[in-house]
PDB file of N, CA and C in Angstrom:
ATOM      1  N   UNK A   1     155.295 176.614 231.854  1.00  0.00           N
ATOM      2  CA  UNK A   1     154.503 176.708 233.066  1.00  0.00           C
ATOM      3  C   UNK A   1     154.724 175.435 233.868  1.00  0.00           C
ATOM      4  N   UNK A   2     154.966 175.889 234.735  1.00  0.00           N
ATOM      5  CA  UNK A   2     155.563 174.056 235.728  1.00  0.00           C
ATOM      6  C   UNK A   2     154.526 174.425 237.397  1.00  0.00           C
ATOM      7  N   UNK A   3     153.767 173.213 237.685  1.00  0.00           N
ATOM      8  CA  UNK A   3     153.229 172.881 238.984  1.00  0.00           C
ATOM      9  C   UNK A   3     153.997 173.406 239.879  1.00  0.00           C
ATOM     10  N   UNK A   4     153.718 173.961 240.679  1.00  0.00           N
ATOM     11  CA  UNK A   4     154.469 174.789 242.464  1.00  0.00           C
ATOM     12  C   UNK A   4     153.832 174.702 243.784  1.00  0.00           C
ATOM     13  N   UNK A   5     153.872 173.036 243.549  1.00  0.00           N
ATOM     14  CA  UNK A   5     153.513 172.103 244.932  1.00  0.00           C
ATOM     15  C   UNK A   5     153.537 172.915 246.347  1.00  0.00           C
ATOM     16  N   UNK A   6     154.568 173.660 246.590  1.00  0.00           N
ATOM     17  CA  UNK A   6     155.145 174.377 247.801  1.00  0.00           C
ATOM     18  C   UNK A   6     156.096 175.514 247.131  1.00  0.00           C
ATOM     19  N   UNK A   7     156.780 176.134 248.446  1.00  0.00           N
ATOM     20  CA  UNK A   7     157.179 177.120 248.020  1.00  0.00           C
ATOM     21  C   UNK A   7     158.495 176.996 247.281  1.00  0.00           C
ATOM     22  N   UNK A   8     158.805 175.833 248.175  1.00  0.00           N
ATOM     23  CA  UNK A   8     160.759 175.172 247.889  1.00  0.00           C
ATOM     24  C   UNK A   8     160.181 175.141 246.325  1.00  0.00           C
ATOM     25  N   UNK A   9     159.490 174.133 245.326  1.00  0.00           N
ATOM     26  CA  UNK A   9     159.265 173.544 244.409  1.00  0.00           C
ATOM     27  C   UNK A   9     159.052 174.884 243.375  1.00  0.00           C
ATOM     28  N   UNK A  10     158.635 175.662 244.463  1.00  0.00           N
ATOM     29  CA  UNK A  10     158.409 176.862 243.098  1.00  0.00           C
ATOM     30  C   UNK A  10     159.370 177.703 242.977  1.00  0.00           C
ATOM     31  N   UNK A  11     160.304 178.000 243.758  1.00  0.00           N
ATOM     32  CA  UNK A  11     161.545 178.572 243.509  1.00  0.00           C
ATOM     33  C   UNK A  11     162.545 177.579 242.597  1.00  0.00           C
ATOM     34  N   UNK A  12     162.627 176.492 242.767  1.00  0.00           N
ATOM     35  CA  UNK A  12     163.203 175.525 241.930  1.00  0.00           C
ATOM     36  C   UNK A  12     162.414 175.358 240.485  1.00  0.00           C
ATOM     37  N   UNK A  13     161.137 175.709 240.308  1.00  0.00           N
ATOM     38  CA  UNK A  13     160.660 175.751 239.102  1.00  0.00           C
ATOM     39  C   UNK A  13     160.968 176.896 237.788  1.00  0.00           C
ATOM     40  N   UNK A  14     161.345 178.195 238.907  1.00  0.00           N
ATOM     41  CA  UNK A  14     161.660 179.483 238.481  1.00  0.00           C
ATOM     42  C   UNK A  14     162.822 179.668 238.560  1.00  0.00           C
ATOM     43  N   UNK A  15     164.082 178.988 239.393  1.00  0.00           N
ATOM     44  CA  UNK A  15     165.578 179.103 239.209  1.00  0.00           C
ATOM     45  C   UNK A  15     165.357 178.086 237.537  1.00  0.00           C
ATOM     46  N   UNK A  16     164.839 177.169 237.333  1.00  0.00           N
ATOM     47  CA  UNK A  16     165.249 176.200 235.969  1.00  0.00           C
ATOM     48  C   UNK A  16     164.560 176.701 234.955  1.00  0.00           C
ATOM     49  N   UNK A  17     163.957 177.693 234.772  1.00  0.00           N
ATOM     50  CA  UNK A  17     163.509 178.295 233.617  1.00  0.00           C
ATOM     51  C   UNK A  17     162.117 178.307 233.371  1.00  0.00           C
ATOM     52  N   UNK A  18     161.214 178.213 234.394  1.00  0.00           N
ATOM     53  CA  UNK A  18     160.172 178.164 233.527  1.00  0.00           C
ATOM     54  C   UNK A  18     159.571 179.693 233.979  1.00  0.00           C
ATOM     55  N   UNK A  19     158.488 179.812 233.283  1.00  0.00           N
ATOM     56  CA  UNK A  19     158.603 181.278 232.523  1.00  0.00           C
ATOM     57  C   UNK A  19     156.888 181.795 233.466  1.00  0.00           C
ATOM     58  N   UNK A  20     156.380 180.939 234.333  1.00  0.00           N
ATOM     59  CA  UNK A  20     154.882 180.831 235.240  1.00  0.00           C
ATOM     60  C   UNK A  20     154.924 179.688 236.080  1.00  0.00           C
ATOM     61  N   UNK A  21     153.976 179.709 237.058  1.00  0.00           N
ATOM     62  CA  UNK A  21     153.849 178.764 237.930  1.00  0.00           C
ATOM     63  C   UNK A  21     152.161 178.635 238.286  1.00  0.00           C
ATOM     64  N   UNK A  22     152.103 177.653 238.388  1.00  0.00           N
ATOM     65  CA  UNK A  22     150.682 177.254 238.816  1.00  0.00           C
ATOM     66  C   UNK A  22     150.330 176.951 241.052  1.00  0.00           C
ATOM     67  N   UNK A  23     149.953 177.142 241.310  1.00  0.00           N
ATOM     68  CA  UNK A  23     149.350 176.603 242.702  1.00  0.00           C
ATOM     69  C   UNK A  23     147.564 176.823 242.804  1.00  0.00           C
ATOM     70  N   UNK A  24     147.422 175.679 243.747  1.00  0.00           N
ATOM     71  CA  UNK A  24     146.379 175.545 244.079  1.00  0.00           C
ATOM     72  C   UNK A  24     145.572 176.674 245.085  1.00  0.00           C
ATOM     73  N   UNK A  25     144.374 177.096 244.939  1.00  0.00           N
ATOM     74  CA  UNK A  25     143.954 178.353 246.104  1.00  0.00           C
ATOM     75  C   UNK A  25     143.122 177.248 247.015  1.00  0.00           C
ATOM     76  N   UNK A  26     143.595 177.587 248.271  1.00  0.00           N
ATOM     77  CA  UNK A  26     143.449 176.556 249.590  1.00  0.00           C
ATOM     78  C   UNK A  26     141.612 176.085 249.421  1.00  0.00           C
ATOM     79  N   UNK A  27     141.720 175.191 249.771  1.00  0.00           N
ATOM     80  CA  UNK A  27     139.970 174.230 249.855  1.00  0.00           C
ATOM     81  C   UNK A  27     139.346 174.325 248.660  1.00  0.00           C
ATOM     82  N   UNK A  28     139.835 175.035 247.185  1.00  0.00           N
ATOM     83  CA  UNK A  28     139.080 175.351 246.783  1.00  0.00           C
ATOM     84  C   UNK A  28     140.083 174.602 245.186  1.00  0.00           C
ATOM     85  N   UNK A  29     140.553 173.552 245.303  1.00  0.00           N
ATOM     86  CA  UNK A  29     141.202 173.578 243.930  1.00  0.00           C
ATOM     87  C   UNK A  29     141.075 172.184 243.808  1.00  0.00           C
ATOM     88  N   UNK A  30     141.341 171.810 242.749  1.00  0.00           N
ATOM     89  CA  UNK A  30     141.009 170.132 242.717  1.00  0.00           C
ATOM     90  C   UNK A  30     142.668 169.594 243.208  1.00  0.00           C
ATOM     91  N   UNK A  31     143.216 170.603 243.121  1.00  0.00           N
ATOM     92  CA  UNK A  31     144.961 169.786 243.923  1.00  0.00           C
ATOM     93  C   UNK A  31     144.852 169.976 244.857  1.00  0.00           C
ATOM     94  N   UNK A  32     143.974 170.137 245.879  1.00  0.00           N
ATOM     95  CA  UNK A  32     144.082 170.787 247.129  1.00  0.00           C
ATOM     96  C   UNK A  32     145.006 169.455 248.164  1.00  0.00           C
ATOM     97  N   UNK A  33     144.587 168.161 247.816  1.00  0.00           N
ATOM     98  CA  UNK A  33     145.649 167.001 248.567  1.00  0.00           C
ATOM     99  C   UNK A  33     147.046 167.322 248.284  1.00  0.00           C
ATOM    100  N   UNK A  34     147.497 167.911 247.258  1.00  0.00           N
ATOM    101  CA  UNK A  34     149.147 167.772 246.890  1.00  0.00           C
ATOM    102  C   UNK A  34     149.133 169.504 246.748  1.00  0.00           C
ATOM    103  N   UNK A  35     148.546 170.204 247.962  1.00  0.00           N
ATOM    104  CA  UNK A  35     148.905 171.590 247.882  1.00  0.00           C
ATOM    105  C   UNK A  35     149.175 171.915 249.320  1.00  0.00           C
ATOM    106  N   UNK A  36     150.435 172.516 248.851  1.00  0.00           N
ATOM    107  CA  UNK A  36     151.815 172.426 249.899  1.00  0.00           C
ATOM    108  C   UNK A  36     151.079 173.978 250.484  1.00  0.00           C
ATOM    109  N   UNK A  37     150.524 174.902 249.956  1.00  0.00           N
ATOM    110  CA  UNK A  37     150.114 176.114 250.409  1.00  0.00           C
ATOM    111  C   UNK A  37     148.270 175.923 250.728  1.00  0.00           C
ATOM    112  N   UNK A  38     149.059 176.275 252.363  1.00  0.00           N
ATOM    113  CA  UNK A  38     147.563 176.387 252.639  1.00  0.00           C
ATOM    114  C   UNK A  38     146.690 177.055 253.470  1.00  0.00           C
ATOM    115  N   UNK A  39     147.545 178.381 253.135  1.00  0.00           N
ATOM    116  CA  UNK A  39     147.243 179.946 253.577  1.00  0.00           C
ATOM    117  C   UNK A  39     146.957 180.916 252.886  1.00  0.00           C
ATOM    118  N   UNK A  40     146.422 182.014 252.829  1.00  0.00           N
ATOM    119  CA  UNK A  40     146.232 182.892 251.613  1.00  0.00           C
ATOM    120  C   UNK A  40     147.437 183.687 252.413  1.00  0.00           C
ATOM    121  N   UNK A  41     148.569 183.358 253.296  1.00  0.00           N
ATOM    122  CA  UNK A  41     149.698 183.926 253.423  1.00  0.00           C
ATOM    123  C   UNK A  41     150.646 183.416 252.962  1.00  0.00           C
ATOM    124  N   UNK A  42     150.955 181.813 252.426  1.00  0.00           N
ATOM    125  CA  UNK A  42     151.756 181.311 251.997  1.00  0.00           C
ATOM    126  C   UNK A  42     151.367 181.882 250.165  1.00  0.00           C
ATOM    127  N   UNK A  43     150.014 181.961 249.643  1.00  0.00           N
ATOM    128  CA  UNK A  43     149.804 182.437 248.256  1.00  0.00           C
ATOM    129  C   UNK A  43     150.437 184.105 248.281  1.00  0.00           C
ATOM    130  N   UNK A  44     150.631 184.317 249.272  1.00  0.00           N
ATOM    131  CA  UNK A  44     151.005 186.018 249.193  1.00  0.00           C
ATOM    132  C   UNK A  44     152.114 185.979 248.838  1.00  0.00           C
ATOM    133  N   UNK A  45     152.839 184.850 249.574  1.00  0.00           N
ATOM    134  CA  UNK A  45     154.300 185.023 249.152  1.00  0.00           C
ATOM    135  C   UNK A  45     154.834 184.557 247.986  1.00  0.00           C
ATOM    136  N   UNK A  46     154.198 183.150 247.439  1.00  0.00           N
ATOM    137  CA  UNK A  46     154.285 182.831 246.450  1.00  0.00           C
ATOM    138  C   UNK A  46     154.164 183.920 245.197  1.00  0.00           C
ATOM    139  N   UNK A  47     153.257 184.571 245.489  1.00  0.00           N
ATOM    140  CA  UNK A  47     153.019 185.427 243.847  1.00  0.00           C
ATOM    141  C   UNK A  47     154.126 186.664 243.972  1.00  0.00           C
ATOM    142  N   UNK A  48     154.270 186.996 245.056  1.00  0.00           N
ATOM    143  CA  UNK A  48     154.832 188.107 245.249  1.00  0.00           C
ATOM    144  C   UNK A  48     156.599 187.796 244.986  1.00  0.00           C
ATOM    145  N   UNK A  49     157.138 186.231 245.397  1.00  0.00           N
ATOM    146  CA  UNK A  49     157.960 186.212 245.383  1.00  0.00           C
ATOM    147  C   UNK A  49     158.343 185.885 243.298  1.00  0.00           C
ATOM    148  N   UNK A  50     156.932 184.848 243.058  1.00  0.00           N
ATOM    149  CA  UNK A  50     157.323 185.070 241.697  1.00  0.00           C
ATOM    150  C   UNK A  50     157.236 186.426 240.669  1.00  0.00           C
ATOM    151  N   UNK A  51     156.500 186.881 241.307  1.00  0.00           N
ATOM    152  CA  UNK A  51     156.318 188.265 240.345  1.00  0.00           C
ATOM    153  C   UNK A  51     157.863 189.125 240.860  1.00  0.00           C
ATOM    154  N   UNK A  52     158.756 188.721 241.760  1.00  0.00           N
ATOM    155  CA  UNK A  52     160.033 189.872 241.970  1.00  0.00           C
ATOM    156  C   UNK A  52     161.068 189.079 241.179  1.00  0.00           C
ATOM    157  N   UNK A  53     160.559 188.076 240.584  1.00  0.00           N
ATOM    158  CA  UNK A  53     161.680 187.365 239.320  1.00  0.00           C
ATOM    159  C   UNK A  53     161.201 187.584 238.224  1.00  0.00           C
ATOM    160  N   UNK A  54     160.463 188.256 237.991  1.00  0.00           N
ATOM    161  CA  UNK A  54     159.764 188.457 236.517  1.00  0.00           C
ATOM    162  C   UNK A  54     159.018 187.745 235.692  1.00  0.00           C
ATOM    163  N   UNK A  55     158.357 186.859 236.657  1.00  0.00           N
ATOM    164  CA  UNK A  55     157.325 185.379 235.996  1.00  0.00           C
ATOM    165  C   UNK A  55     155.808 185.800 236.613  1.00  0.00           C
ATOM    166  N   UNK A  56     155.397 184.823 235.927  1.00  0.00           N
ATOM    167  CA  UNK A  56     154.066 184.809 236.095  1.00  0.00           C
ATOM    168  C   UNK A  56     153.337 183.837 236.878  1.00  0.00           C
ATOM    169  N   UNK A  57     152.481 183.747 237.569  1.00  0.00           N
ATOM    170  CA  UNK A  57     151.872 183.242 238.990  1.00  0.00           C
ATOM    171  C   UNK A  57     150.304 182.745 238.595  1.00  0.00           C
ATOM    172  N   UNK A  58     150.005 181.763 237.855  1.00  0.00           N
ATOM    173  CA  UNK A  58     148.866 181.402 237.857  1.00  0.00           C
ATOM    174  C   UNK A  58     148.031 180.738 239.071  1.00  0.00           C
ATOM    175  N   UNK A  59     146.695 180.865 239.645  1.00  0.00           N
ATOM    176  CA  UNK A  59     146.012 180.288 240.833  1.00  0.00           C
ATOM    177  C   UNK A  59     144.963 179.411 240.340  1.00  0.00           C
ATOM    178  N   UNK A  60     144.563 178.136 240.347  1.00  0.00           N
ATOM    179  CA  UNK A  60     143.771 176.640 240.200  1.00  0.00           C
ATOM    180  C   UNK A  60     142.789 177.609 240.882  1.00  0.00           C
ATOM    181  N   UNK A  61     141.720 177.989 240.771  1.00  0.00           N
ATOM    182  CA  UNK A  61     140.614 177.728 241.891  1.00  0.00           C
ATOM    183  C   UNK A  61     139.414 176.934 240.597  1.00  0.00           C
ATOM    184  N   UNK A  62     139.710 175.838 240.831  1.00  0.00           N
ATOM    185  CA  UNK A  62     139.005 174.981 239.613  1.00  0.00           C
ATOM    186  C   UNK A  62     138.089 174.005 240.274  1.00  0.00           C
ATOM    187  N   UNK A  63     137.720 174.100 241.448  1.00  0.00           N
ATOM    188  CA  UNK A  63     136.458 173.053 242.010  1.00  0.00           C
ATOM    189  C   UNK A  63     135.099 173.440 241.019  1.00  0.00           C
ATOM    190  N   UNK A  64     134.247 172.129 241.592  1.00  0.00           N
ATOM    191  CA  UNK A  64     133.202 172.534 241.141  1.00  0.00           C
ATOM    192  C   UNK A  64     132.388 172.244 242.388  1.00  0.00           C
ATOM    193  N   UNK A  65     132.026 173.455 243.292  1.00  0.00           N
ATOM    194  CA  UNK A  65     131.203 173.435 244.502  1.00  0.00           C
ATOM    195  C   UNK A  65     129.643 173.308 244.358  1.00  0.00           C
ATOM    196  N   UNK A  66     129.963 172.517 245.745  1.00  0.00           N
ATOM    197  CA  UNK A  66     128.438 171.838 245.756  1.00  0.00           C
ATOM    198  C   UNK A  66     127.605 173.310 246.537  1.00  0.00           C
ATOM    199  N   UNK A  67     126.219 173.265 246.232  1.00  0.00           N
ATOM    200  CA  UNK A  67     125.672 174.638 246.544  1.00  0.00           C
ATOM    201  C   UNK A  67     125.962 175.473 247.697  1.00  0.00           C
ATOM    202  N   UNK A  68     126.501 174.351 248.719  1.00  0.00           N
ATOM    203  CA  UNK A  68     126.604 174.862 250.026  1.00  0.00           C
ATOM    204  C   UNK A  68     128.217 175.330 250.157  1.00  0.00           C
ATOM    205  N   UNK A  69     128.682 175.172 249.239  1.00  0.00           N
ATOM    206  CA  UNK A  69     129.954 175.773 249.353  1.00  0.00           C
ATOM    207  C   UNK A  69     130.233 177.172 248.467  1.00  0.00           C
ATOM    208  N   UNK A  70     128.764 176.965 247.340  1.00  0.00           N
ATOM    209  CA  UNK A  70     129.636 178.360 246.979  1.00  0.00           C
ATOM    210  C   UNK A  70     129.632 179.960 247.082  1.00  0.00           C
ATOM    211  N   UNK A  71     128.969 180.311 248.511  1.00  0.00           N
ATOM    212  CA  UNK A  71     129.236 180.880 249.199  1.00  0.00           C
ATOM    213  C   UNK A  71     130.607 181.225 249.800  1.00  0.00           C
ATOM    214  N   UNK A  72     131.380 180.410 250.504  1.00  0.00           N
ATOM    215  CA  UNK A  72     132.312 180.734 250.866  1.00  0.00           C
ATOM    216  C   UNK A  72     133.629 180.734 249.786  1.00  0.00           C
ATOM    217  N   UNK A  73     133.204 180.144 248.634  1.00  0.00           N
ATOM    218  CA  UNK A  73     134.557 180.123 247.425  1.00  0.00           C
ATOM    219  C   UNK A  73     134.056 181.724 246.687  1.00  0.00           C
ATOM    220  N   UNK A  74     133.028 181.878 246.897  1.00  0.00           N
ATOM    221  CA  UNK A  74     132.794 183.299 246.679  1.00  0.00           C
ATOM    222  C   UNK A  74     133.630 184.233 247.129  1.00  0.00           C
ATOM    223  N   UNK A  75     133.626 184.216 248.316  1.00  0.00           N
ATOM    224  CA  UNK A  75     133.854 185.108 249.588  1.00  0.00           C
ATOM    225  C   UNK A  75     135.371 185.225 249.913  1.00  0.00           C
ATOM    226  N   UNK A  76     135.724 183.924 249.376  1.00  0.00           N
ATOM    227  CA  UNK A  76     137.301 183.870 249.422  1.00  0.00           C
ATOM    228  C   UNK A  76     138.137 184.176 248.282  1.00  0.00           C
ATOM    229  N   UNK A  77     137.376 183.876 246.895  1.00  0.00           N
ATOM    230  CA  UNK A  77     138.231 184.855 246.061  1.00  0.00           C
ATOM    231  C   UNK A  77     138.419 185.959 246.398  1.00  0.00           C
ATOM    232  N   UNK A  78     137.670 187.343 246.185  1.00  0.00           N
ATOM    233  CA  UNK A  78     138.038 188.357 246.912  1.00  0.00           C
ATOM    234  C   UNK A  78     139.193 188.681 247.427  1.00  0.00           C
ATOM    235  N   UNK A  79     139.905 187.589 248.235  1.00  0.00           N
ATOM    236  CA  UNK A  79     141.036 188.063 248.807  1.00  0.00           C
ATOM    237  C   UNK A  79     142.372 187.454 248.473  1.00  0.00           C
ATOM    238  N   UNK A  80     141.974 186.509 247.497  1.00  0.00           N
ATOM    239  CA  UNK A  80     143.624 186.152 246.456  1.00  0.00           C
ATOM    240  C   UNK A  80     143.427 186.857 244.903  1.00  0.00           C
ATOM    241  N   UNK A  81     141.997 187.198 244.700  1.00  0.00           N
ATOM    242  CA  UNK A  81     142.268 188.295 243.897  1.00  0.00           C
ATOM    243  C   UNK A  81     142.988 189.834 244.078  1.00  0.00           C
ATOM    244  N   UNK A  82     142.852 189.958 245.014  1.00  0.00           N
ATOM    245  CA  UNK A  82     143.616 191.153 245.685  1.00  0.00           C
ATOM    246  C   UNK A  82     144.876 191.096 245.602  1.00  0.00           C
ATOM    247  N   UNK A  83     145.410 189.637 245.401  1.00  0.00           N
ATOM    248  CA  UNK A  83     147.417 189.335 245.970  1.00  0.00           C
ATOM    249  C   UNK A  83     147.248 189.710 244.447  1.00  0.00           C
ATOM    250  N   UNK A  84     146.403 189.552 243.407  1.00  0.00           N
ATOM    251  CA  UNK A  84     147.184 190.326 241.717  1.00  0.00           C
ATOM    252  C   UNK A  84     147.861 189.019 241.367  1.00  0.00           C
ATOM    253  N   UNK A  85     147.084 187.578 241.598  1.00  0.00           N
ATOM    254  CA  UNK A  85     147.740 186.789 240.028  1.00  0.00           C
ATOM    255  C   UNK A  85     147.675 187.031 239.164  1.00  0.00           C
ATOM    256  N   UNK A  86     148.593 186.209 238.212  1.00  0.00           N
ATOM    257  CA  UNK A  86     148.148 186.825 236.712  1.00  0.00           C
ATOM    258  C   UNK A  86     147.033 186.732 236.109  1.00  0.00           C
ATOM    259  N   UNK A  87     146.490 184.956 236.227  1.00  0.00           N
ATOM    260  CA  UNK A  87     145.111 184.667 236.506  1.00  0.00           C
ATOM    261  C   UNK A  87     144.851 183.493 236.921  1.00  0.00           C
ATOM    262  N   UNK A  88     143.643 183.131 236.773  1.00  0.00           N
ATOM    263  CA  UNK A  88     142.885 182.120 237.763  1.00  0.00           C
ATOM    264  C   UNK A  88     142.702 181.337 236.761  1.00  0.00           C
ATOM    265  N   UNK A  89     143.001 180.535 237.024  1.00  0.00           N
ATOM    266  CA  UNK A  89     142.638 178.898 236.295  1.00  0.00           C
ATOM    267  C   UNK A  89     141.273 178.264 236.568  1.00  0.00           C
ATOM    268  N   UNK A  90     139.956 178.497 235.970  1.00  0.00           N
ATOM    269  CA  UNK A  90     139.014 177.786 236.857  1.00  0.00           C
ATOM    270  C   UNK A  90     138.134 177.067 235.480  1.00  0.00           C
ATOM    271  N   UNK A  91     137.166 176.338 236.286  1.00  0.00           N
ATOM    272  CA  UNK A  91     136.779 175.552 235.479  1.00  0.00           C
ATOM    273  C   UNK A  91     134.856 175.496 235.516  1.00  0.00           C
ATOM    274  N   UNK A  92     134.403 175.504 236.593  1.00  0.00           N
ATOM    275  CA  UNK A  92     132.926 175.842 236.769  1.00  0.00           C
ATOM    276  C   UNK A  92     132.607 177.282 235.873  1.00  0.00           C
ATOM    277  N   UNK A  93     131.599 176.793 235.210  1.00  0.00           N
ATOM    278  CA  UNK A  93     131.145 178.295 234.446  1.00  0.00           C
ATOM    279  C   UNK A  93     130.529 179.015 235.286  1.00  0.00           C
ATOM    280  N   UNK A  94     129.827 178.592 236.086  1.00  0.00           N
ATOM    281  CA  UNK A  94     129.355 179.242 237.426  1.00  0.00           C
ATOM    282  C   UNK A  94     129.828 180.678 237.854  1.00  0.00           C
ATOM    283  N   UNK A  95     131.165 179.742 238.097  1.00  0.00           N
ATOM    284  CA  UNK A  95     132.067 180.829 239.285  1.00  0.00           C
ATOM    285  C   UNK A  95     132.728 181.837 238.440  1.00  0.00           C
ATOM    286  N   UNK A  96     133.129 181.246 236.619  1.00  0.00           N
ATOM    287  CA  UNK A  96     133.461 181.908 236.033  1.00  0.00           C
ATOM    288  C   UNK A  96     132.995 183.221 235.588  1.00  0.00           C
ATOM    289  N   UNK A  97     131.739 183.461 235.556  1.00  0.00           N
ATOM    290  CA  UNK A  97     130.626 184.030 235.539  1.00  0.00           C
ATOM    291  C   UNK A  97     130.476 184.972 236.118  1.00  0.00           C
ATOM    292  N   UNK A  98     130.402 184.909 237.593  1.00  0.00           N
ATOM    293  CA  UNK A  98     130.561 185.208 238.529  1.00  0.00           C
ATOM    294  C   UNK A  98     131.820 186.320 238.281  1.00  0.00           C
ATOM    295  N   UNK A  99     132.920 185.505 238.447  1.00  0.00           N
ATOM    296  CA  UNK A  99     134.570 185.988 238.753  1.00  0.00           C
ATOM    297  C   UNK A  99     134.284 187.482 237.377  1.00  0.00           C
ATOM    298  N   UNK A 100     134.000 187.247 236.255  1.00  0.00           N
ATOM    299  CA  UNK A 100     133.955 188.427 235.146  1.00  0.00           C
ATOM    300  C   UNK A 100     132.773 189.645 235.479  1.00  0.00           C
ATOM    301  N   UNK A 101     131.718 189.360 235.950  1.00  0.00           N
ATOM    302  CA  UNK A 101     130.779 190.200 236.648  1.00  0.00           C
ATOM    303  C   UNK A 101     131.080 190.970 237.866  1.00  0.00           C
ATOM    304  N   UNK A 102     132.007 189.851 238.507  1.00  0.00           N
ATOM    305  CA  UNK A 102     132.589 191.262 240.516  1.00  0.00           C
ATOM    306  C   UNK A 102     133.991 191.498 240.115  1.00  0.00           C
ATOM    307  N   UNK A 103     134.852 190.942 239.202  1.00  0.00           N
ATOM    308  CA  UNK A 103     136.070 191.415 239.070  1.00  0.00           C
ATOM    309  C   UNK A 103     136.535 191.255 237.446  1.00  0.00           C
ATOM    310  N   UNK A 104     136.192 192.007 236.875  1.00  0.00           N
ATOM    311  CA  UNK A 104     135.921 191.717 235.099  1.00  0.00           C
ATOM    312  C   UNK A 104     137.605 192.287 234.722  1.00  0.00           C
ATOM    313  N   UNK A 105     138.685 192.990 236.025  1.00  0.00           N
ATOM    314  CA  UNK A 105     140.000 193.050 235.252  1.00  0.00           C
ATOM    315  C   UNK A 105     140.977 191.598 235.471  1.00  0.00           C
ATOM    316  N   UNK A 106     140.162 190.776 236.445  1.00  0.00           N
ATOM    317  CA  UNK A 106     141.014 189.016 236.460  1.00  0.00           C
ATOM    318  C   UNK A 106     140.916 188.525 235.276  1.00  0.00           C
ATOM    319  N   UNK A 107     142.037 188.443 235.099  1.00  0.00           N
ATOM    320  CA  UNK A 107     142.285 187.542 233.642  1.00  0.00           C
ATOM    321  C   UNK A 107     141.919 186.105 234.553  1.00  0.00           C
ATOM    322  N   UNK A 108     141.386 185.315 233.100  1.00  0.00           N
ATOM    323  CA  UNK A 108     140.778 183.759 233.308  1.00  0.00           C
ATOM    324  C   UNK A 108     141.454 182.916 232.645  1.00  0.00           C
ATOM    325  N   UNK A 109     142.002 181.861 232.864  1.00  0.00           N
ATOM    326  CA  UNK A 109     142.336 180.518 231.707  1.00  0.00           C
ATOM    327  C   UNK A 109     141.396 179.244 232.218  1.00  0.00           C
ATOM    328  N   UNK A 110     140.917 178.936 231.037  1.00  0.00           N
ATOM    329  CA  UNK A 110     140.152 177.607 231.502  1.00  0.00           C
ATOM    330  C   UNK A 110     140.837 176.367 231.954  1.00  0.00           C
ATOM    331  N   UNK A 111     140.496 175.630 232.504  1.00  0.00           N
ATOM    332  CA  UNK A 111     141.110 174.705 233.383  1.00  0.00           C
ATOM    333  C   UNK A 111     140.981 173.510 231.784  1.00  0.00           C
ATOM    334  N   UNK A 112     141.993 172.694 232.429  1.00  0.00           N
ATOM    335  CA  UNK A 112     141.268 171.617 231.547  1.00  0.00           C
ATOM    336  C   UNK A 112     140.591 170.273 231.986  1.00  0.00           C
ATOM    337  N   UNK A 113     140.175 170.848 233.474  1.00  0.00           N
ATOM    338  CA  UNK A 113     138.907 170.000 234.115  1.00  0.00           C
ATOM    339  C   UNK A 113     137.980 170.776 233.602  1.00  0.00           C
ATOM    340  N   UNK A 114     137.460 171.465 232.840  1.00  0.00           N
ATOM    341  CA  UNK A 114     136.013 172.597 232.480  1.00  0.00           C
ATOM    342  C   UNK A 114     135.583 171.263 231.762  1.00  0.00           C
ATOM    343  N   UNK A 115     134.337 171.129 231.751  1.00  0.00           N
ATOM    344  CA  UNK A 115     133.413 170.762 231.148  1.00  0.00           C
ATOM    345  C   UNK A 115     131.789 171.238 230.668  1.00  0.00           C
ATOM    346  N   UNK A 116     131.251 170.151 230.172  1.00  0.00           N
ATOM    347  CA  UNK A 116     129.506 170.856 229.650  1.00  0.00           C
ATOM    348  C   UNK A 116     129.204 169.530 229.758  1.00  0.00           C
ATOM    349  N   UNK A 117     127.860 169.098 230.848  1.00  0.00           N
ATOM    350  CA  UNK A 117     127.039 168.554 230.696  1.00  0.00           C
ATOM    351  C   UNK A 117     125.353 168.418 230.441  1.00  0.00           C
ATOM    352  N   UNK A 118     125.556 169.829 230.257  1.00  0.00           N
ATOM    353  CA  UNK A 118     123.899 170.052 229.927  1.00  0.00           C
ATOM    354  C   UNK A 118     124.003 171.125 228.643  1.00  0.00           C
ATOM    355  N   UNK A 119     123.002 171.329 228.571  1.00  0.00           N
ATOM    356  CA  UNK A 119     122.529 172.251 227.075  1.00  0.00           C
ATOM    357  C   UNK A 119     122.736 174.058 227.598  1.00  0.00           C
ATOM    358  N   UNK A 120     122.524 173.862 229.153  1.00  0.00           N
ATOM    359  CA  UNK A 120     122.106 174.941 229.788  1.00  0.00           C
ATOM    360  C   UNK A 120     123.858 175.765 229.815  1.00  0.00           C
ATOM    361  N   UNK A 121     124.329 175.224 230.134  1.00  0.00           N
ATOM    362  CA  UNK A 121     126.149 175.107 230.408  1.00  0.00           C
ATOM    363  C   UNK A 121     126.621 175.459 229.062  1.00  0.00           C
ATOM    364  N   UNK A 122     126.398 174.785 227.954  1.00  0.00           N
ATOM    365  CA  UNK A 122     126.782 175.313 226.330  1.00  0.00           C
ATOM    366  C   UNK A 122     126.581 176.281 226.241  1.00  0.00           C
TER     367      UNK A 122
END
């Protein structure tokens, strides 16, 4: 699985062998500074172009939003769940929660920003 900064980087990740790719989903990922995609039209192409090589397309949406945002990280999955990654990389149990309750066929991988700081979170 190799990082896919942009689109150049992810075709070069998938011409050298690696077998998935990771990108960030726009405003909403902790790479969002070193994320070259920052359209849910540039993620269209990305998955679409890795899924016509026979790899797999993982999406970061791994923030952990402050209350007033998670409304709209709500609102915006919805529509990169639709492009059919393989799955979502996230890390708030929150959203995770969430993501298995409105769309329970997205496969999940935990981030390895996830954490537990309370008893409530365990």
């Amino acid at each position: 699985v190799s990082h896919a900064g942009n689109m150049e980087k992810l075709k070069y990740a998938l011409a050298f062998g690696a077998d998935a790719v990771y990108a960030g989903q726009p405003m909403f990922s902790l790479m969002d500074r070193d994320n070259g995609f920052k359209g849910i039209k540039q993620i269209e192409e990305a998955v679409s172009y890795t899924h016509s090589q026979g790899k797999k397309f993982f999406l970061t949406s791994n923030i952990f939003p402050h209350n007033n945002k998670i409304e709209a990280f709500q609102n915006s999955l919805k529509y990169f769940i639709a492009l059919k990654p393989d799955a979502l990389i996230m890390s708030d149990q929150g959203r995770i929660y969430y993501v298995n309750e409105k769309f329970p066929e997205q496969e999940i991988h935990l981030s390895v920003q996830a954490n537990c700081t309370n008893w409530s979170t365990a």
